[in-house]
Protein backbone atom coordinates (compact mmCIF):
# COMPACT_ATOMS: atom_id res chain seq x y z
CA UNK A 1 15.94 12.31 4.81
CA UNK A 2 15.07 9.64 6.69
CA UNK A 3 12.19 6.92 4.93
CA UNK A 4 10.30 4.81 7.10
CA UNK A 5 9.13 1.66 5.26
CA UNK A 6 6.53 -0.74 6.99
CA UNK A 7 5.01 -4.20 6.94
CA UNK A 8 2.17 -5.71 8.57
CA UNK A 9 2.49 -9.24 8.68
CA UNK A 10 0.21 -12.37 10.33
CA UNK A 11 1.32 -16.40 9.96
CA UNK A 12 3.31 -15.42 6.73
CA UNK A 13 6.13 -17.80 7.17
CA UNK A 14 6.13 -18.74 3.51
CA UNK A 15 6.65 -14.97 2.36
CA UNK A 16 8.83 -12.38 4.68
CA UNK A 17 11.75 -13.33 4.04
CA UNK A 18 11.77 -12.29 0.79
CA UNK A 19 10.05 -8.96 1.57
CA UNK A 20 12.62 -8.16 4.46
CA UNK A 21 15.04 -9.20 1.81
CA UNK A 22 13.67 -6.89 -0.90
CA UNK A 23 13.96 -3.72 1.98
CA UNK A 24 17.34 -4.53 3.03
CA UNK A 25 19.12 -4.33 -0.98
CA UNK A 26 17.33 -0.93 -1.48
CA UNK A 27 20.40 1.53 -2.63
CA UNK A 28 19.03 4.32 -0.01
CA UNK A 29 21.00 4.63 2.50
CA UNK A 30 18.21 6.28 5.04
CA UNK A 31 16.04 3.53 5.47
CA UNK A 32 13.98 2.71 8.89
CA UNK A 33 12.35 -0.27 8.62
CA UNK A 34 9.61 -1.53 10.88
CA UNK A 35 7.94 -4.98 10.91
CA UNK A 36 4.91 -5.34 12.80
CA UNK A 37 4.07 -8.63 12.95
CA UNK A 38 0.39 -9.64 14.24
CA UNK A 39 1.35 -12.05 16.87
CA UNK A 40 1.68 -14.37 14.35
CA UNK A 41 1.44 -18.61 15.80
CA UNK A 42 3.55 -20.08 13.34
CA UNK A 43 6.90 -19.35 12.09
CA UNK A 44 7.17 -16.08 10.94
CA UNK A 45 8.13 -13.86 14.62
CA UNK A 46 10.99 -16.36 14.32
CA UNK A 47 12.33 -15.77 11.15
CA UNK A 48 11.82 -12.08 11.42
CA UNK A 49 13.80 -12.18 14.97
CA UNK A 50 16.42 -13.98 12.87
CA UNK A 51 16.96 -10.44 10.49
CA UNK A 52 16.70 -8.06 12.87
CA UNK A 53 19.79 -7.11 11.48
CA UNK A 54 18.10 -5.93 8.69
CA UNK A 55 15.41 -4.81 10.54
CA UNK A 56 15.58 -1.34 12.43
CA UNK A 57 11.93 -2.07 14.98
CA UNK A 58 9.90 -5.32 15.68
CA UNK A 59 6.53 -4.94 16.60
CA UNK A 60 4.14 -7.93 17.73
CA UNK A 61 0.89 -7.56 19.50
CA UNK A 62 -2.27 -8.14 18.74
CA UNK A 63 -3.92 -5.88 16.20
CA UNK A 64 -8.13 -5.16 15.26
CA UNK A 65 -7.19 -5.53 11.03
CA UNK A 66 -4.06 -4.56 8.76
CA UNK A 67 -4.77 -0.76 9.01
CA UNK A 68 -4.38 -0.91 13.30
CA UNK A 69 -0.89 -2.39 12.84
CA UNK A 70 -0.05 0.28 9.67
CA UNK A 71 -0.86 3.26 12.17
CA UNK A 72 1.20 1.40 14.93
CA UNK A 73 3.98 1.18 12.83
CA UNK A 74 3.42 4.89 11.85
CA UNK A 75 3.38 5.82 15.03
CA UNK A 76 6.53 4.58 16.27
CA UNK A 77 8.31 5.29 12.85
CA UNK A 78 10.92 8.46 12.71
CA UNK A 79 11.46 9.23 9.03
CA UNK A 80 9.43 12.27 7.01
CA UNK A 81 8.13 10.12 4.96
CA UNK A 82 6.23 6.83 5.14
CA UNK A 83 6.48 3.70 2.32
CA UNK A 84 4.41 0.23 2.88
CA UNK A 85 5.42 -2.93 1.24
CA UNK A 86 3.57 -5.82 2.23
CA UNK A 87 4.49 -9.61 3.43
CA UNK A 88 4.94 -10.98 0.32
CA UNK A 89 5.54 -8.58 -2.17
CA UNK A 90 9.25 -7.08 -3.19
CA UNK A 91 10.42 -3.80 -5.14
CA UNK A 92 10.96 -4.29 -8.53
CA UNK A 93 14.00 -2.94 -8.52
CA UNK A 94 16.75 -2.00 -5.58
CA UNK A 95 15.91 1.58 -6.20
CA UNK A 96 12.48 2.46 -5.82
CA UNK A 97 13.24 3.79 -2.48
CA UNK A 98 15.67 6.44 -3.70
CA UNK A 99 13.69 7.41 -7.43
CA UNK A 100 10.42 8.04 -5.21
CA UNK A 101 12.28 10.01 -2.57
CA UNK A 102 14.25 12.24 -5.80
CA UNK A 103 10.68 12.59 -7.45
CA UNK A 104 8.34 13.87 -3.74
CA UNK A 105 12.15 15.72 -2.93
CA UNK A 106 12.68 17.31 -6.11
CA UNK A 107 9.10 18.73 -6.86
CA UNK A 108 8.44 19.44 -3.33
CA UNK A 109 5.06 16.93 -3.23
CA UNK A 110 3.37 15.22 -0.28
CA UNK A 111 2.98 12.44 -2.00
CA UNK A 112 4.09 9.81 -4.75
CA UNK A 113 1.99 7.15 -6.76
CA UNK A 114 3.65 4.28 -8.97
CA UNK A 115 2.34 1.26 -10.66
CA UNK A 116 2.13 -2.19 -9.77
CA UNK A 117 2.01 -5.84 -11.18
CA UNK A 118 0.65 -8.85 -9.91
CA UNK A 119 1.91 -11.97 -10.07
CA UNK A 120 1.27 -15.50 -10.15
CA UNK A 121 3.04 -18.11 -8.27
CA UNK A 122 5.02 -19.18 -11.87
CA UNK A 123 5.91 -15.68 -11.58
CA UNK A 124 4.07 -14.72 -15.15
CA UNK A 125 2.46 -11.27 -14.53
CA UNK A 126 -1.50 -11.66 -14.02
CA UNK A 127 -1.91 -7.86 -13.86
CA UNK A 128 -0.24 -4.52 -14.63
CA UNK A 129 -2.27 -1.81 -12.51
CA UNK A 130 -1.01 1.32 -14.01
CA UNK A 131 -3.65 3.34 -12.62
CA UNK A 132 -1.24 5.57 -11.43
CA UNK A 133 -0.41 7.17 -14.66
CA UNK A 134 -3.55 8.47 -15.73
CA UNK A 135 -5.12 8.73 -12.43
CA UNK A 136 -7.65 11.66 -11.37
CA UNK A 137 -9.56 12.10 -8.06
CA UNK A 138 -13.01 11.72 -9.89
CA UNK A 139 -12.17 8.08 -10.31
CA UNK A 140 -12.54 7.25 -6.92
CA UNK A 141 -16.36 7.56 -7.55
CA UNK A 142 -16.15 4.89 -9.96
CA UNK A 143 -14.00 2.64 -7.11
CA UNK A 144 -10.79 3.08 -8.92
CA UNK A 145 -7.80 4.23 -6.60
CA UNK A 146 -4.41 4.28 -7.31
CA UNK A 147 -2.11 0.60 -5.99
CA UNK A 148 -2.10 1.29 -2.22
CA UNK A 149 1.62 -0.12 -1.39
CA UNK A 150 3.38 2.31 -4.09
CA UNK A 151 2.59 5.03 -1.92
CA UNK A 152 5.24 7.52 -0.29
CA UNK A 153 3.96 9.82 1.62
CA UNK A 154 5.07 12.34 4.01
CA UNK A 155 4.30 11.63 7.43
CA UNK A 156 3.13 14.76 8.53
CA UNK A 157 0.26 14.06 6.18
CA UNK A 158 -1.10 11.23 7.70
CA UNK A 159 -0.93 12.95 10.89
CA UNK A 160 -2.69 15.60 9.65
CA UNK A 161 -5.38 12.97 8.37
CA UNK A 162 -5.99 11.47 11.91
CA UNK A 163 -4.36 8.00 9.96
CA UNK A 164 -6.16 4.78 8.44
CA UNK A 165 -9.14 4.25 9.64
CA UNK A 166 -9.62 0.63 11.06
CA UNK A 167 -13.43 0.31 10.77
CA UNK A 168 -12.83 -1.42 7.76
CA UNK A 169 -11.53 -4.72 7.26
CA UNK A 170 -10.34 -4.80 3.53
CA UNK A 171 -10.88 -0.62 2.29
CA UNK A 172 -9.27 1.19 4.68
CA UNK A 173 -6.52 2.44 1.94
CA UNK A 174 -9.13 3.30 0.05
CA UNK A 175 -10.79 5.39 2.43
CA UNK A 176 -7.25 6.92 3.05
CA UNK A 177 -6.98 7.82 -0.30
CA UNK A 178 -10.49 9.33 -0.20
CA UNK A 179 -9.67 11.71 2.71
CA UNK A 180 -5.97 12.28 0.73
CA UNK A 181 -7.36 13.84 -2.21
CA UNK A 182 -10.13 15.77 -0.49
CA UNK A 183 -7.47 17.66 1.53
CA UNK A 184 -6.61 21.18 0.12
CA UNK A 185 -3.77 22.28 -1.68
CA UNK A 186 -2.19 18.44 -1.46
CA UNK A 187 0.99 18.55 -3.96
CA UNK A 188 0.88 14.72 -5.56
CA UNK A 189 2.76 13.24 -8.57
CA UNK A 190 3.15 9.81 -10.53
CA UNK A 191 6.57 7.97 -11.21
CA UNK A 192 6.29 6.21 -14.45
CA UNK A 193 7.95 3.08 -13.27
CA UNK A 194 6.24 -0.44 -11.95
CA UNK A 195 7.68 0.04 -8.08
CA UNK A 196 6.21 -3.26 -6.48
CA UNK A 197 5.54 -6.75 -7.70
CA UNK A 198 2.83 -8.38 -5.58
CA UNK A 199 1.38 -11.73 -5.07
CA UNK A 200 -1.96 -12.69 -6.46
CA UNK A 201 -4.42 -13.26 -3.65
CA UNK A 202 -4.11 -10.46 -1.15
CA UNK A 203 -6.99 -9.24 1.19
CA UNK A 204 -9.03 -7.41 -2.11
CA UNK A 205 -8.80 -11.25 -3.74
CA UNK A 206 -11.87 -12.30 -1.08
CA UNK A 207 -15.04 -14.09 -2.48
CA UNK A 208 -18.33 -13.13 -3.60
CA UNK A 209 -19.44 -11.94 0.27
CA UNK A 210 -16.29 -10.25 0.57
CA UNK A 211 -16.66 -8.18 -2.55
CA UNK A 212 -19.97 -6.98 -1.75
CA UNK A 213 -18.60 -5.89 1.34
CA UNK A 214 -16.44 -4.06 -0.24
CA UNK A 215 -18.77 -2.12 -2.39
CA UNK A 216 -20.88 -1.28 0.15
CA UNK A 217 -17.96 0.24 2.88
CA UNK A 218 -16.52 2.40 -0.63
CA UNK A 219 -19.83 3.71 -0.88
CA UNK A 220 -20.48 4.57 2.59
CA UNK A 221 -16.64 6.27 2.21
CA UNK A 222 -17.51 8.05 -0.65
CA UNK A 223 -20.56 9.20 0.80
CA UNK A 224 -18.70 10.05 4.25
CA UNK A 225 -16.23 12.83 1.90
CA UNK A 226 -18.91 14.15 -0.33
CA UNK A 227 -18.13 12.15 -3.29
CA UNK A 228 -20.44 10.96 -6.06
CA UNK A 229 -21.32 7.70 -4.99
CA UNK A 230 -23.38 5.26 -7.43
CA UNK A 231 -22.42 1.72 -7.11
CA UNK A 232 -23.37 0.97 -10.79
CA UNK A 233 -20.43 3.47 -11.41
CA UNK A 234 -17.99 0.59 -10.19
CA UNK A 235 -18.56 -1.39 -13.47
CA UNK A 236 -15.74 0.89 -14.77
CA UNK A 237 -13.80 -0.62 -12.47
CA UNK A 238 -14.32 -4.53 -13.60
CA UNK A 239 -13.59 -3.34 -17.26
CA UNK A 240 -10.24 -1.41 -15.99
CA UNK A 241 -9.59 -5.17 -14.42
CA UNK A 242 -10.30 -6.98 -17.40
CA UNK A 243 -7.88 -4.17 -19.53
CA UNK A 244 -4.88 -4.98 -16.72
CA UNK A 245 -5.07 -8.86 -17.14
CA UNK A 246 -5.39 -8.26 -20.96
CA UNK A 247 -2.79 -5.69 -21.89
CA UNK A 248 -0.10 -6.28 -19.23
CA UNK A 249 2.71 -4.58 -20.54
C-alpha cells in the first residue's frame, strides 16, 4: 500500500532538511514523497534539489496559500492514502508511517488522528495537543479540531470531498475537517501515540488581526455545514490551550 506523504514549503531554508530527513528514516517501505515547494527565493529549491534522492516528486510554482500547493501535491500523488508533515516539523518516531497505516489497514477506516507537541526552539515541549484522544465532531462548534498534520487519510476521500478549499488563508484544514465529519458513514479512529513534533510559530501563531480572522472564516465554515456556530463557544478552546501548555505530558 502505497503512502503518499506531502510538504508545502516557501523560503524555509532553515527547516527542510530536517523534515525531508525525518520522511526518508521512516521504517515503511512504501513511501511517495512529494515536496512542493512555493517558488521559494532563497535557499530552500536548492537544498531540496540536493535530496531528491530522498525525494520521489519536486514541485515548484507559484501557489494562492498552503492549501493550493496541498491539493497540487494530492493531485499528482499515487498512494491510497495521503499523510502531511510540514517544513519544519519531524515524526516523533521512525514509525509513525507504518503504526498509522496498521491502525486505518487493520480496522478498515478512512481515516487516522494522532496527537501532537509543540516545541520551542530549546526543544522543551510548549504544548501537548492530545485532542485526538477524546475528540468528538460536536467540538468543532466550539473551534476545537483534531492536529491537522497527524492526519492519514485515504485519498479517495479527499476526492470525494472536492479537496481543501483555498479561500482561506490560515483554516482551510479546519474547514476540511468540517466537511470530513459531516460525510456519512466515514470510518475514523485515534492512535494513542504523539506522531509529530512541530515548531512553535506556524501559520495559526498570527497576531491579534490574524486571530480574528480566524474566528470569523470558522464561523462562516461552520455555518457553511450546518454546524452550531456561536463564537463565544470558542472560549472552550483558549481554556483547552491553556490545559496543553499546563499539563504537557
Amino acid at each position: 500500500m502505497i503512502v503518499s506523504i506531502i510538504t508545502v514549503v516557501k523560503n524555509d531554508f532553515r527547516n527542510i532538511q530536517k523534515t525531508i530527513d525525518s520522511v526518508y528514516n521512516q521504517d515503511y517501505q512504501n513511501i511517495e514523497y512529494i515536496v512542493v515547494d512555493g517558488n521559494s527565493t532563497d535557499k530552500t529549491l536548492a537544498i531540496i534539489k540536493k535530496n531528491k534522492n530522498k525525494i520521489s516528486k519536486i514541485l515548484s510554482s507559484n501557489d494562492k496559500n498552503l492549501y493550493d500547493a496541498l491539493n497540487k501535491g494530492i493531485k499528482i500523488s499515487k498512494g491510497s492514502i495521503i499523510g502531511i508533515i510540514h517544513c519544519g516539523d519531524i515524526y516523533k518516531d521512525k514509525s509513525i508511517i507504518k503504526k498509522s497505516v496498521k491502525l486505518l489497514d487493520s480496522q478498515k477506516l478512512d481515516f487516522v488522528i494522532s496527537d501532537l507537541e509543540i516545541i520551542k526552539k530549546d526543544a522543551k515541549v510548549f504544548r501537548y495537543v492530545n485532542t485526538s484522544r477524546f475528540f468528538k465532531p460536536f467540538m468543532l462548534s466550539f473551534g476545537i479540531q483534531p492536529p491537522h498534520p497527524t492526519l492519514f487519510v485515504k485519498k479517495k476521500i479527499i476526492k470525494e470531498l472536492n479537496y481543501y478549499s483555498t479561500n482561506y488563508k490560515i483554516v482551510g484544514d479546519f474547514d476540511f475537517f468540517c466537511k470530513l465529519f459531516k460525510k456519512k458513514n466515514v470510518k475514523w479512529s485515534n492512535l494513542s501515540i504523539t506522531s509529530i513534533l512541530q515548531i512553535k510559530g506556524g501559520l495559526s501563531d498570527g497576531n491579534i488581526q490574524d486571530k480574528i480572522d480566524m474566528s470569523n472564516d470558522m464561523i462562516k465554515i461552520l455555518k457553511t455545514y450546518n454546524f452550531i456556530s456561536i463564537k463565544a463557544l470558542f472560549v472552550f478552546k483558549f481554556f483547552l490551550k491553556i490545559k496543553e501548555m499546563i499539563f504537557k505530558k
